[in-house]
PDB file of N, CA and C in Angstrom:
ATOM      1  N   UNK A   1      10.663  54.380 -22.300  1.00  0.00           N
ATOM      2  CA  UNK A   1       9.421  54.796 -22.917  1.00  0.00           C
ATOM      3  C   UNK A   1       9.718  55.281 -24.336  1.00  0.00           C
ATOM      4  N   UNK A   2       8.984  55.168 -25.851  1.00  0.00           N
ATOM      5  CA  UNK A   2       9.314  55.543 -26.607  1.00  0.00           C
ATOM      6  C   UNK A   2       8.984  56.615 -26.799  1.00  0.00           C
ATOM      7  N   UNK A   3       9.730  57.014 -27.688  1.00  0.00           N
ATOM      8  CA  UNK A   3       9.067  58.425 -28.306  1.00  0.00           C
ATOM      9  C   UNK A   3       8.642  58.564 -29.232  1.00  0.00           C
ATOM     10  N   UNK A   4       7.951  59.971 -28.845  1.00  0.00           N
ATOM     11  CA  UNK A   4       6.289  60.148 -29.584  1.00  0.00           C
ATOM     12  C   UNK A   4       6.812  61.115 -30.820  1.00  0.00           C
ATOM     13  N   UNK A   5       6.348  60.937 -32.452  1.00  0.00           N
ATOM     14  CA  UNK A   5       6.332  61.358 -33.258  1.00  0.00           C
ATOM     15  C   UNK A   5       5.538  62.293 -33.805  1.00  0.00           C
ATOM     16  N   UNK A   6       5.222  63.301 -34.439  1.00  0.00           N
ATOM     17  CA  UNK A   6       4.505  63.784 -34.631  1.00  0.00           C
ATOM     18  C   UNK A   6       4.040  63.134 -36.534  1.00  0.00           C
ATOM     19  N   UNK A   7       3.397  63.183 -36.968  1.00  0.00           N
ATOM     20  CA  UNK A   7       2.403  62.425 -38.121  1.00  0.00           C
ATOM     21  C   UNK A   7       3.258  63.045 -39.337  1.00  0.00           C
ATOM     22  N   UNK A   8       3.975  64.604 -39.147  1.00  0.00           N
ATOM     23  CA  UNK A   8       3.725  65.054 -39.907  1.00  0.00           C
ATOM     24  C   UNK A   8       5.588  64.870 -40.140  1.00  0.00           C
ATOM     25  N   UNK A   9       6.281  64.371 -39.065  1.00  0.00           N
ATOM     26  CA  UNK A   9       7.159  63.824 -38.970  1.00  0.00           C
ATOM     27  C   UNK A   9       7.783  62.683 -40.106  1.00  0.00           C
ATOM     28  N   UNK A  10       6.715  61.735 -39.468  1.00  0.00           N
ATOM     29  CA  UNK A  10       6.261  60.383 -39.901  1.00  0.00           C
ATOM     30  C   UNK A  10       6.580  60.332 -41.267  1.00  0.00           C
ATOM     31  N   UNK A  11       5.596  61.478 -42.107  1.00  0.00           N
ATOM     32  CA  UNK A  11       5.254  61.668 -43.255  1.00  0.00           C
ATOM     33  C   UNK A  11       6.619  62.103 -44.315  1.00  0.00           C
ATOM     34  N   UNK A  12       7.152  62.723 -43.281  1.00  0.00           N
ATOM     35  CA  UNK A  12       8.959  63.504 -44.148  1.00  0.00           C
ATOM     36  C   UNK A  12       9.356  61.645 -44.344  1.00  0.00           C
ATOM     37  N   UNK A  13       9.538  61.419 -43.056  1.00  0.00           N
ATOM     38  CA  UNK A  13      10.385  60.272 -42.712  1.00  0.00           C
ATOM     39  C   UNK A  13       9.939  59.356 -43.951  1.00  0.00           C
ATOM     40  N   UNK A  14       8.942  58.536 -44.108  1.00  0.00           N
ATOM     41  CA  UNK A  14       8.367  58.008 -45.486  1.00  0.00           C
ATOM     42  C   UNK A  14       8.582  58.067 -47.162  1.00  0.00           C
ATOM     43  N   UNK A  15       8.745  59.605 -46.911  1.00  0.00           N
ATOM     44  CA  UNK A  15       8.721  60.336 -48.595  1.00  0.00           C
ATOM     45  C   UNK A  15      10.507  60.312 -48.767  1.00  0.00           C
ATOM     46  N   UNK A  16      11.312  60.050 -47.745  1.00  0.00           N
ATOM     47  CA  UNK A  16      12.622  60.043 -47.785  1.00  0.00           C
ATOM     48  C   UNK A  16      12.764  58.585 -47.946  1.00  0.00           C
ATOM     49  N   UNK A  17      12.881  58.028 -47.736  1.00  0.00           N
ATOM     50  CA  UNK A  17      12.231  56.302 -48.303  1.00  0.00           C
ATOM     51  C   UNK A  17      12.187  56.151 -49.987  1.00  0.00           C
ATOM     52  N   UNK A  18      10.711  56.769 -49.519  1.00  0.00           N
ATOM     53  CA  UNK A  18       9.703  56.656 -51.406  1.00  0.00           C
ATOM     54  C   UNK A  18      10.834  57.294 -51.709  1.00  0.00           C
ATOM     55  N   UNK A  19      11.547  58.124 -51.841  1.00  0.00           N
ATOM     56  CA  UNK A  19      11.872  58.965 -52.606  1.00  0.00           C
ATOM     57  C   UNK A  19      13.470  58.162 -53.496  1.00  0.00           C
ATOM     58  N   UNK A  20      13.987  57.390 -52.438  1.00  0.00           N
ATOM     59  CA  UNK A  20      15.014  56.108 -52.602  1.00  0.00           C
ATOM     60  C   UNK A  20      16.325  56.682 -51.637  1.00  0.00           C
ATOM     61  N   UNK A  21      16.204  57.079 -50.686  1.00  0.00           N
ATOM     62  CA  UNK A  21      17.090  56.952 -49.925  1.00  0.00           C
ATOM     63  C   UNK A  21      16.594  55.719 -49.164  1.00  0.00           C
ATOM     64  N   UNK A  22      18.110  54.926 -48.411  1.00  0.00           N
ATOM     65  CA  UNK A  22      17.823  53.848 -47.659  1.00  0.00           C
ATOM     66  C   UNK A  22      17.560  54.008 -46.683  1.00  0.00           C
ATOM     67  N   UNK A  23      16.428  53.078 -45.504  1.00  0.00           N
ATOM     68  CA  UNK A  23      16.508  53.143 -44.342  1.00  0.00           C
ATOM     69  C   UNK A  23      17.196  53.518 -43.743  1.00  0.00           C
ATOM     70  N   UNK A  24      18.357  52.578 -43.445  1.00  0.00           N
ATOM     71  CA  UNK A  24      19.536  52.568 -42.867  1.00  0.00           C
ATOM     72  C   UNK A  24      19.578  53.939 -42.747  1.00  0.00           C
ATOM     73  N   UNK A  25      19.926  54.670 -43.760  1.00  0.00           N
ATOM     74  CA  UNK A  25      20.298  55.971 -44.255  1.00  0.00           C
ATOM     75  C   UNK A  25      19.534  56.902 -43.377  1.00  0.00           C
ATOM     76  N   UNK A  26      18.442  57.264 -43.712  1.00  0.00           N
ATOM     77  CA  UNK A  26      17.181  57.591 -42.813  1.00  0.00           C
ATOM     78  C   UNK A  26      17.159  57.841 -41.703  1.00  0.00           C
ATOM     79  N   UNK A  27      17.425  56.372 -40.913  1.00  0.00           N
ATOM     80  CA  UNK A  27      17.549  56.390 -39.490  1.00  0.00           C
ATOM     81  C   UNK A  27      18.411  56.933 -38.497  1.00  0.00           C
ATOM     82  N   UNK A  28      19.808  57.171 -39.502  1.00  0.00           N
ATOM     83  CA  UNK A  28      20.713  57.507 -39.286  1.00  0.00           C
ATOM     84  C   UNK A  28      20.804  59.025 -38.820  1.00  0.00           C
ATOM     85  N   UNK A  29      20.121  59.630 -40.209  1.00  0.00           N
ATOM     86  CA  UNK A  29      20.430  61.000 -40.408  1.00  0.00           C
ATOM     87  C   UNK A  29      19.077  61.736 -39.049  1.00  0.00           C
ATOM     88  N   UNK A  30      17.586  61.341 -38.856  1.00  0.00           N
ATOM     89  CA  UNK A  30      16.938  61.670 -37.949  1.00  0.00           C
ATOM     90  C   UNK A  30      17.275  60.565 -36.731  1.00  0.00           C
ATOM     91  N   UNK A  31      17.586  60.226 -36.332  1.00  0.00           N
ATOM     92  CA  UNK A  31      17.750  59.393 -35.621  1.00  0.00           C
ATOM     93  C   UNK A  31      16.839  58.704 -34.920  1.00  0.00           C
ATOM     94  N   UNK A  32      16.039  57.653 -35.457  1.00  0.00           N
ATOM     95  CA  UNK A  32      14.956  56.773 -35.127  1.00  0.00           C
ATOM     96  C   UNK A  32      15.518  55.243 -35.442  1.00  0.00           C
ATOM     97  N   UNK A  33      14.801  54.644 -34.526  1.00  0.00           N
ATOM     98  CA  UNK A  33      15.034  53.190 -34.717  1.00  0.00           C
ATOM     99  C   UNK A  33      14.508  52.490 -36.056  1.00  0.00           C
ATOM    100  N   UNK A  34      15.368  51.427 -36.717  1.00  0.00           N
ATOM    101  CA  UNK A  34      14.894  50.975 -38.003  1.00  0.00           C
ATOM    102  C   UNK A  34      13.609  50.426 -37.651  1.00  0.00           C
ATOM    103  N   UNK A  35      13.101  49.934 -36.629  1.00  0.00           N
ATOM    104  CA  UNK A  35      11.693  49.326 -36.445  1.00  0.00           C
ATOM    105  C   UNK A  35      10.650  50.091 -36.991  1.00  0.00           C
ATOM    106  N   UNK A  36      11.194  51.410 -35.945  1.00  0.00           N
ATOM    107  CA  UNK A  36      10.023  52.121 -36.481  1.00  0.00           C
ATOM    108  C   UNK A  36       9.795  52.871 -37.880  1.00  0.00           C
ATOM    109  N   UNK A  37      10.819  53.194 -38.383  1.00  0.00           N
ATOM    110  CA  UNK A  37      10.465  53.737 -39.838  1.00  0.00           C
ATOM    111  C   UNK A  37      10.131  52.219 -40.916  1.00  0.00           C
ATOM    112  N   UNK A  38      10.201  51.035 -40.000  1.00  0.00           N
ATOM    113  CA  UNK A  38       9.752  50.144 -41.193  1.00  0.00           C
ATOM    114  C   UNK A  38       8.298  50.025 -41.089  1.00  0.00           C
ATOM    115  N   UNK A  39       7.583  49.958 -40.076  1.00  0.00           N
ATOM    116  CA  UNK A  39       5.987  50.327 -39.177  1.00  0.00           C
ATOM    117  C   UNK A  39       5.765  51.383 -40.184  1.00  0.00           C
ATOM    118  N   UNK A  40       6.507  52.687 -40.209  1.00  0.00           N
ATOM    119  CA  UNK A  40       5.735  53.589 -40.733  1.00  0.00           C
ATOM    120  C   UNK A  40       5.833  53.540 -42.357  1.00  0.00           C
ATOM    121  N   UNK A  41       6.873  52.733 -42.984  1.00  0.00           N
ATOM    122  CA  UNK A  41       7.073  52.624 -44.392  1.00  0.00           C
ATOM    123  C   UNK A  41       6.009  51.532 -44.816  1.00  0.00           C
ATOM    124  N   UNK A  42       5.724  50.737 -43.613  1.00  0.00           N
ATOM    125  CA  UNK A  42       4.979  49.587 -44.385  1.00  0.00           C
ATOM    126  C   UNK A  42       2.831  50.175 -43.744  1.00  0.00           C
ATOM    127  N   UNK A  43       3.030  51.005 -42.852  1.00  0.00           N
ATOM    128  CA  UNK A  43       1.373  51.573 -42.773  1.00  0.00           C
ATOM    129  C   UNK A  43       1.284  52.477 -43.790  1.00  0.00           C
ATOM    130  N   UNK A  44       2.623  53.398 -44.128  1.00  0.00           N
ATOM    131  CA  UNK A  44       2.242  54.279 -45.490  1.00  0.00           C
ATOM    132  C   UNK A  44       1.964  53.261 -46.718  1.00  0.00           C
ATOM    133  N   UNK A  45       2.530  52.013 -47.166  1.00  0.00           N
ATOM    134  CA  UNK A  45       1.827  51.265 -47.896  1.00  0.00           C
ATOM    135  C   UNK A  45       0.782  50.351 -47.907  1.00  0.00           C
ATOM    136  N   UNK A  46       0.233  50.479 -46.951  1.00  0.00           N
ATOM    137  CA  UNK A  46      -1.310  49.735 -46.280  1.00  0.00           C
ATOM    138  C   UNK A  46      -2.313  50.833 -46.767  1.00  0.00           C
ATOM    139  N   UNK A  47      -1.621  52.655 -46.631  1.00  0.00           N
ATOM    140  CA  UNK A  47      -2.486  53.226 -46.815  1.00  0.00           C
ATOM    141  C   UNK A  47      -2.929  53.685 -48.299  1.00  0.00           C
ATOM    142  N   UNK A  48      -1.803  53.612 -48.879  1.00  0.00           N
ATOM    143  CA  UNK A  48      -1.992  53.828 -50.132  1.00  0.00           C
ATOM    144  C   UNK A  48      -2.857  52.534 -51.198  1.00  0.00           C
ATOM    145  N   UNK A  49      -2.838  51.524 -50.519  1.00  0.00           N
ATOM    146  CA  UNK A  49      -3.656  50.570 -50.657  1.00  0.00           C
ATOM    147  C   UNK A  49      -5.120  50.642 -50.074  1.00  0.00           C
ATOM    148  N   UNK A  50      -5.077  51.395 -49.339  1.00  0.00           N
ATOM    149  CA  UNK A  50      -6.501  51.405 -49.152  1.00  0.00           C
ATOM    150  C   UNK A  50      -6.739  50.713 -47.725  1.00  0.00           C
ATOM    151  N   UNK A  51      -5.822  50.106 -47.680  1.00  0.00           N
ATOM    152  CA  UNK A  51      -6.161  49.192 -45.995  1.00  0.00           C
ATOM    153  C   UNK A  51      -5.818  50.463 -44.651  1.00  0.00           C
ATOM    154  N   UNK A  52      -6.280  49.457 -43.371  1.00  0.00           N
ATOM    155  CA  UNK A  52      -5.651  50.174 -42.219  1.00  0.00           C
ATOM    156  C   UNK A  52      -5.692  49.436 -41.094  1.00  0.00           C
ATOM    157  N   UNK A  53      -4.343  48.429 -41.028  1.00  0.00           N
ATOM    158  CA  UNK A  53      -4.257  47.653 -39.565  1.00  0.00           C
ATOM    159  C   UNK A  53      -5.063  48.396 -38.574  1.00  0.00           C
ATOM    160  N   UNK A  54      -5.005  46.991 -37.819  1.00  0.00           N
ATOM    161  CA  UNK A  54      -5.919  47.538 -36.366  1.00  0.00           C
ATOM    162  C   UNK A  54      -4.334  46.618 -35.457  1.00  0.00           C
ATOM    163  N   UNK A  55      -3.646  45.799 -35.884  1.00  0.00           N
ATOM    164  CA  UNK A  55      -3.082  44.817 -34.799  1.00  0.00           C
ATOM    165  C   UNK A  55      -1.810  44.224 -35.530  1.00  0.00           C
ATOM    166  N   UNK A  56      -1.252  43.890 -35.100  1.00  0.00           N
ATOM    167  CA  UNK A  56       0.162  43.709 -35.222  1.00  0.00           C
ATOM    168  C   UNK A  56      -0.223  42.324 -36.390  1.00  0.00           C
ATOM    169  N   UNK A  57      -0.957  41.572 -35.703  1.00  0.00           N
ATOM    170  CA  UNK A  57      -1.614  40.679 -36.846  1.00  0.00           C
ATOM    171  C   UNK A  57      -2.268  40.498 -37.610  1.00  0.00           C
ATOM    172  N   UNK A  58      -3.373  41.792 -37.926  1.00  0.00           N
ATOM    173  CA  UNK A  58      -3.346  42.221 -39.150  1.00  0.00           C
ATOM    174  C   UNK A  58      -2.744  42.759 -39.630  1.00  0.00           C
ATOM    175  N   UNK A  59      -1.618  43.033 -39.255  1.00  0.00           N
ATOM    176  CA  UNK A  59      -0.342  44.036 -39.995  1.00  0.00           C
ATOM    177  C   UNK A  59       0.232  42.819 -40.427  1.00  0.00           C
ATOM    178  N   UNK A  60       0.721  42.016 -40.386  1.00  0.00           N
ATOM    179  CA  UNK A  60       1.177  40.468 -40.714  1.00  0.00           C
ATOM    180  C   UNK A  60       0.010  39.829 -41.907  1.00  0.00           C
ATOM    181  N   UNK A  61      -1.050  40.071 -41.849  1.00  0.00           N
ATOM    182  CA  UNK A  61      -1.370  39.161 -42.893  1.00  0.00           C
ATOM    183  C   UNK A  61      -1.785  40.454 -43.825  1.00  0.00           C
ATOM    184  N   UNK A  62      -2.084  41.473 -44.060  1.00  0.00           N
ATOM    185  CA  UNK A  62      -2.101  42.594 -44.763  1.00  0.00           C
ATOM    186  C   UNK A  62      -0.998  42.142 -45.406  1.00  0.00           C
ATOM    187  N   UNK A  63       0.475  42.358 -45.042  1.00  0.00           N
ATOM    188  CA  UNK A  63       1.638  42.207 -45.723  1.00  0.00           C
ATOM    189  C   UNK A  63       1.685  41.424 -46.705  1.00  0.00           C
ATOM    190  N   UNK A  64       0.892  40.280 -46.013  1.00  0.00           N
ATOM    191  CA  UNK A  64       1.147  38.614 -46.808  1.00  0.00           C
ATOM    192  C   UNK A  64       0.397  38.939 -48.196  1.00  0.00           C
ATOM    193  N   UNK A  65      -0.935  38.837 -47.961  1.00  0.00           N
ATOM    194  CA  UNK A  65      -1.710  39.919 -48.638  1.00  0.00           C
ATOM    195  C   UNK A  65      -1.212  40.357 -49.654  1.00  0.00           C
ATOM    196  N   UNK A  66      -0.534  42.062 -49.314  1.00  0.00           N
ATOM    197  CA  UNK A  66       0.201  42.454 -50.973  1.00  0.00           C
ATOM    198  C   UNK A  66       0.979  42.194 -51.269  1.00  0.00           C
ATOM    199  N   UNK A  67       1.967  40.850 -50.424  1.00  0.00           N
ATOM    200  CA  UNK A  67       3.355  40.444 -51.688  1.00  0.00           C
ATOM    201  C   UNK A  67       2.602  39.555 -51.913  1.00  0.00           C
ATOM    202  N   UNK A  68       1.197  38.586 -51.791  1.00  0.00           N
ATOM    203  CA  UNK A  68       0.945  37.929 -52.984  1.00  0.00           C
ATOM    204  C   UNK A  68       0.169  38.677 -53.790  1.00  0.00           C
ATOM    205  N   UNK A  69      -0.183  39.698 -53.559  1.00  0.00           N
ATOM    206  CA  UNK A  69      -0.949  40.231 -54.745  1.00  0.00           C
ATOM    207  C   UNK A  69       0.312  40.779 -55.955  1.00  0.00           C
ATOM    208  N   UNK A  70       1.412  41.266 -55.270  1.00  0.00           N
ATOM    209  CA  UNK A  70       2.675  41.588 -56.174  1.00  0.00           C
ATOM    210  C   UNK A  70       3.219  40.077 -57.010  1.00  0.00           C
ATOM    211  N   UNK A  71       2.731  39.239 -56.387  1.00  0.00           N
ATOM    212  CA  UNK A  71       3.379  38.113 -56.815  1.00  0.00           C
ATOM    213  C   UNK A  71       2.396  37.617 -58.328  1.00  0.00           C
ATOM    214  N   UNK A  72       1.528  37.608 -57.781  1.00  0.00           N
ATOM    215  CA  UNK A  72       0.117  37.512 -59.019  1.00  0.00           C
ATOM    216  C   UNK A  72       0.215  38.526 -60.142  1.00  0.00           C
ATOM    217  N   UNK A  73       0.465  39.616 -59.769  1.00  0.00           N
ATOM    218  CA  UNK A  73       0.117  41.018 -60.757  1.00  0.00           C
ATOM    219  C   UNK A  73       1.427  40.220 -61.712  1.00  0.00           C
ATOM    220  N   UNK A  74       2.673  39.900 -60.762  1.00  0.00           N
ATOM    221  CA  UNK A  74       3.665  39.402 -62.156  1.00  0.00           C
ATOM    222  C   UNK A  74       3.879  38.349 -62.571  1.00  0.00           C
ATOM    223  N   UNK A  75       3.016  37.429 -62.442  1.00  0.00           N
ATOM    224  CA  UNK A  75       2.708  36.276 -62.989  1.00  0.00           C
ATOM    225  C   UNK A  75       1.543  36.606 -63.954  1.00  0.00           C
ATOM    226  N   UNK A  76       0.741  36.995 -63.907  1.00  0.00           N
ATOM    227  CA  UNK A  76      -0.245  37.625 -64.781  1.00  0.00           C
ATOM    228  C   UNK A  76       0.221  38.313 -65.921  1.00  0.00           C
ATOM    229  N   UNK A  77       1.196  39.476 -65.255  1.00  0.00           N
ATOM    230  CA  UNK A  77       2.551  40.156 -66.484  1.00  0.00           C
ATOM    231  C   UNK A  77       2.847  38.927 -67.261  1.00  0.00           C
ATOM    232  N   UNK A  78       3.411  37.946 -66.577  1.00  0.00           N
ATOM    233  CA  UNK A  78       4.740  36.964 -67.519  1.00  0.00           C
ATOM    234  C   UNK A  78       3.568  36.089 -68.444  1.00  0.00           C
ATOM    235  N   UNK A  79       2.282  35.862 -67.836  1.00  0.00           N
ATOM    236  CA  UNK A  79       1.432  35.624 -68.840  1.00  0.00           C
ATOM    237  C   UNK A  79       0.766  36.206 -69.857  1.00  0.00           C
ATOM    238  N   UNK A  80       0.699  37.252 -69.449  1.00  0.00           N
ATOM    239  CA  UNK A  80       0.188  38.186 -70.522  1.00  0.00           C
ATOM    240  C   UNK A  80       1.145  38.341 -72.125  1.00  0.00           C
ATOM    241  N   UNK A  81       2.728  38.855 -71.643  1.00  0.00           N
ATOM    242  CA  UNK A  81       3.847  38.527 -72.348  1.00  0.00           C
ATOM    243  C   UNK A  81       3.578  36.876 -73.274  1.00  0.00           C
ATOM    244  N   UNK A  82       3.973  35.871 -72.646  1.00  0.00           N
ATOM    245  CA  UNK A  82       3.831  34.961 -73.103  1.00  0.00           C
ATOM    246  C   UNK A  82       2.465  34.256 -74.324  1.00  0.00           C
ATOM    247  N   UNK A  83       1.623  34.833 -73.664  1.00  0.00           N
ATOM    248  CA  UNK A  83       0.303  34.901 -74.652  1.00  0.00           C
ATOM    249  C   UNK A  83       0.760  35.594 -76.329  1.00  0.00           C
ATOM    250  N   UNK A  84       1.313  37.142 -75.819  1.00  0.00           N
ATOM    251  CA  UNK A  84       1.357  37.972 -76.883  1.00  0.00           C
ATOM    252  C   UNK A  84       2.372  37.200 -77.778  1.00  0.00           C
ATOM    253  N   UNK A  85       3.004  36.817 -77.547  1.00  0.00           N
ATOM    254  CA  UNK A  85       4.127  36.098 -78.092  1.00  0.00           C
ATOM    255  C   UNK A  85       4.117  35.459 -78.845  1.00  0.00           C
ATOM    256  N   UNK A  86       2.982  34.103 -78.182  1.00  0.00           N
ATOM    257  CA  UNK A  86       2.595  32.824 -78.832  1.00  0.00           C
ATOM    258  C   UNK A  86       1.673  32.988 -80.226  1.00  0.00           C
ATOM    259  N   UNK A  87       0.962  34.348 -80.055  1.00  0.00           N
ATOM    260  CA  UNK A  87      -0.204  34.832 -80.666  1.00  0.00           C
ATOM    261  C   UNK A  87       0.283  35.330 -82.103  1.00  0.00           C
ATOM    262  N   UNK A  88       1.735  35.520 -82.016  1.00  0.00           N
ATOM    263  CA  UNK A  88       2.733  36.032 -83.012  1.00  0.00           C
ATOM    264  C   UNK A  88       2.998  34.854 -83.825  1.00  0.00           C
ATOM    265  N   UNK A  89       3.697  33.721 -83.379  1.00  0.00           N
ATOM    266  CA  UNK A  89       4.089  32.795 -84.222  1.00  0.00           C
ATOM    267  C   UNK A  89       3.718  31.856 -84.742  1.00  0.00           C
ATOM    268  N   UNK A  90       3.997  31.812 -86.126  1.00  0.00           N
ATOM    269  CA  UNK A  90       3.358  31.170 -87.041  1.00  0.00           C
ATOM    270  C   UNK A  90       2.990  29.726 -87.062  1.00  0.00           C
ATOM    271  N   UNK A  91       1.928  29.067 -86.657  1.00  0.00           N
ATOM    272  CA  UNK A  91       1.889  27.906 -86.608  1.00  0.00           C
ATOM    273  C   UNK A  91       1.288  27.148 -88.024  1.00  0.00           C
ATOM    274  N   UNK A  92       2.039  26.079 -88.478  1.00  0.00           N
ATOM    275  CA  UNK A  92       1.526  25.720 -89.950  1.00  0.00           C
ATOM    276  C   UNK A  92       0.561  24.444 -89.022  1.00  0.00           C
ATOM    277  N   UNK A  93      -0.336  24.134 -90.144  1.00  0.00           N
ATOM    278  CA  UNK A  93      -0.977  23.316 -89.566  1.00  0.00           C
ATOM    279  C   UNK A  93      -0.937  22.160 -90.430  1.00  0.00           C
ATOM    280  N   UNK A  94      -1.238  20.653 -89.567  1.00  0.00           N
ATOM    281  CA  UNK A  94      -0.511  19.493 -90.541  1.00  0.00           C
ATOM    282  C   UNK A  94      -1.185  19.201 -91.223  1.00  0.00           C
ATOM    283  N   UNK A  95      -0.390  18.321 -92.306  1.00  0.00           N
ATOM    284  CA  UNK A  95      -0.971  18.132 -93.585  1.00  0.00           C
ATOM    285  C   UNK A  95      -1.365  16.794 -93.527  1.00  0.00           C
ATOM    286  N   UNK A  96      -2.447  16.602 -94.199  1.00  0.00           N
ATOM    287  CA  UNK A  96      -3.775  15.680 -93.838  1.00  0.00           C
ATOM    288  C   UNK A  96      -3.526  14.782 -94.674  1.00  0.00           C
ATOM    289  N   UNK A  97      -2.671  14.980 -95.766  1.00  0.00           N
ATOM    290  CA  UNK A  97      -2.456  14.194 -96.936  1.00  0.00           C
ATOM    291  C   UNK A  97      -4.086  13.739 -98.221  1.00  0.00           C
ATOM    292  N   UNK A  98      -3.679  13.582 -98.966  1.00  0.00           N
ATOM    293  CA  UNK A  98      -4.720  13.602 -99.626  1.00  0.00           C
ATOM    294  C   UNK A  98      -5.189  12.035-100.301  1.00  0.00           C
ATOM    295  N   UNK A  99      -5.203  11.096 -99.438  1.00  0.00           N
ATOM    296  CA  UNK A  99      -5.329   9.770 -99.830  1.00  0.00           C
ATOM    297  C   UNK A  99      -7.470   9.704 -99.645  1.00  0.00           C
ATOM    298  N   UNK A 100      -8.094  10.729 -99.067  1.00  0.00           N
ATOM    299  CA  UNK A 100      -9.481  10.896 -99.023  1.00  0.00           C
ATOM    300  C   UNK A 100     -10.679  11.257 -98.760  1.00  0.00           C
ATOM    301  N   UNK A 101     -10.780  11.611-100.578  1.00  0.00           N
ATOM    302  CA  UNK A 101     -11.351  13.371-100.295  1.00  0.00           C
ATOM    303  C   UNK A 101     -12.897  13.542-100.150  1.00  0.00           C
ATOM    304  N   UNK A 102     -13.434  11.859 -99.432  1.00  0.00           N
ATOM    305  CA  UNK A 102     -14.262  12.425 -98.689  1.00  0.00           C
ATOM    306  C   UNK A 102     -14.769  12.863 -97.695  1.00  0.00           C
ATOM    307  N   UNK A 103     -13.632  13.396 -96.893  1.00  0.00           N
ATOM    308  CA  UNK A 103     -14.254  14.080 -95.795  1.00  0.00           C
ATOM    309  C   UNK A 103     -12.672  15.303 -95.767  1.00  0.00           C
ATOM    310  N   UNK A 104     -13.617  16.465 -95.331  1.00  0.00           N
ATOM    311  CA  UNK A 104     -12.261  17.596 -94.828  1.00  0.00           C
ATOM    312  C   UNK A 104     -11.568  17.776 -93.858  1.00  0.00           C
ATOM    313  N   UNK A 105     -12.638  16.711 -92.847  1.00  0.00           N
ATOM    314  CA  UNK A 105     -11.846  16.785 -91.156  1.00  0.00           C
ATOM    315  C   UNK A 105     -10.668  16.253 -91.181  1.00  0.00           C
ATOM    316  N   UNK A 106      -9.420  15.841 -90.340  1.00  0.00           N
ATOM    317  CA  UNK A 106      -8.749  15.641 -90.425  1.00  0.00           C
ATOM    318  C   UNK A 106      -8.997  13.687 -90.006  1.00  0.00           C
ATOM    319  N   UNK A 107      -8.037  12.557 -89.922  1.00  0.00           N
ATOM    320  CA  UNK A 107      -8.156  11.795 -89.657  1.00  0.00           C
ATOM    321  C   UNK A 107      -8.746  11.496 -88.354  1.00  0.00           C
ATOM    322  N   UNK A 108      -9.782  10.679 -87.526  1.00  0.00           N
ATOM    323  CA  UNK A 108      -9.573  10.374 -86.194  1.00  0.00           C
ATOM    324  C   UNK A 108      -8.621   9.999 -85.034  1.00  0.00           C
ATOM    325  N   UNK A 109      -8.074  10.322 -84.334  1.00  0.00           N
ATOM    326  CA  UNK A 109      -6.555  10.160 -83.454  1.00  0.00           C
ATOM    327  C   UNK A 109      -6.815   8.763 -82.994  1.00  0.00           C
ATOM    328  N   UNK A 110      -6.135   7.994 -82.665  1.00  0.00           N
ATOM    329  CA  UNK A 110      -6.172   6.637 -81.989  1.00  0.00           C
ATOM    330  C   UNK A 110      -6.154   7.473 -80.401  1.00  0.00           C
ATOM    331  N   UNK A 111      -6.720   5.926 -79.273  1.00  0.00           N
ATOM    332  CA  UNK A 111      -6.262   6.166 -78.048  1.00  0.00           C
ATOM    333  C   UNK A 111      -7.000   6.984 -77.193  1.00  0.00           C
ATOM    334  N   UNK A 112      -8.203   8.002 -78.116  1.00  0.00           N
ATOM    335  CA  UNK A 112      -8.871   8.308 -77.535  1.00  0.00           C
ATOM    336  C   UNK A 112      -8.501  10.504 -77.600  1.00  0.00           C
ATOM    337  N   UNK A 113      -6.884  10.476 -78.056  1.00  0.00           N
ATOM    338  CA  UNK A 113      -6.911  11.859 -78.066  1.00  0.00           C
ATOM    339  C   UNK A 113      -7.462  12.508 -79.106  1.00  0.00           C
ATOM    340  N   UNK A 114      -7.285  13.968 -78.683  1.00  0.00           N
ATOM    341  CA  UNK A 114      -8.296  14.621 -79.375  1.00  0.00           C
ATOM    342  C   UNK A 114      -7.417  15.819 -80.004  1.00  0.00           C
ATOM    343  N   UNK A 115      -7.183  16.099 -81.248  1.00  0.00           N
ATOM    344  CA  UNK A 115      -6.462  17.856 -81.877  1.00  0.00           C
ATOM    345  C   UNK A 115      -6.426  18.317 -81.620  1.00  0.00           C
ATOM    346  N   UNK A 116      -7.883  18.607 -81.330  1.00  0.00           N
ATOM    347  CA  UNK A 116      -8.822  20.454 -81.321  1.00  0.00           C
ATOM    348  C   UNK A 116      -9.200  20.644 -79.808  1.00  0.00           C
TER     349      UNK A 116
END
C-alpha cells in the first residue's frame, strides 16, 4: 500500500527541486520513490500553469501540451531574434540602370515573377 503524504510535505519536496537540487538527490535524502516526486514536480507545474489533471491521461496530454507550448515560445524567440537582425542590415537596392527615363518602376521580370 503506498504511502500517504501530507500536501504540505509535497510542497517542501517540490521547492527542493525548483530550487535545483536533483531528484535523484531528493529522493534520496526524504526517502520517496522517483515516481512520485516526478507526479508531484510535474502537478506543481500543471499548477502553476493554471491547469489541473483529472487522469493519468490528461496528465499525458497536459504535458504534451506545455513542451509544445515551450517549443513554440522558442521558436517564436529564434524568430523574433532573426527578424531584429534582418531589420538591421543594410539592403541596397538594384540599380535599374538608366537606359529609360520614362517610367520609375523598375523593369517587368520575365516568367511571370514578381520583386515586390
Amino acid at each position: 500500500m503506498p504511502k500517504k503524504f501530507t500536501e504540505e510535505f509535497k510542497k517542501d519536496a517540490v521547492a527542493l527541486v525548483t530550487a535545483g537540487s536533483s531528484q535523484r538527490q531528493v529522493c534520496a535524502d526524504l526517502g520517496i520513490s522517483k515516481s512520485a516526486l516526478r507526479t508531484w514536480v510535474q502537478d506543481a507545474r500543471f499548477a502553476s500553469a493554471g491547469m489541473k489533471p483529472a487522469d493519468d491521461q490528461q496528465r499525458k496530454e497536459m504535458a504534451g501540451a506545455l513542451r509544445r507550448i515551450r517549443e513554440l515560445e522558442q521558436e517564436n524567440e529564434v524568430l523574433c531574434r532573426a527578424a531584429a537582425y534582418l531589420s538591421q542590415v543594410h539592403i541596397t537596392p538594384p540599380k535599374w540602370g538608366t537606359r529609360s527615363s520614362k517610367s520609375l518602376l523598375p523593369p517587368t521580370p520575365r516568367f511571370g515573377c514578381r520583386w515586390r
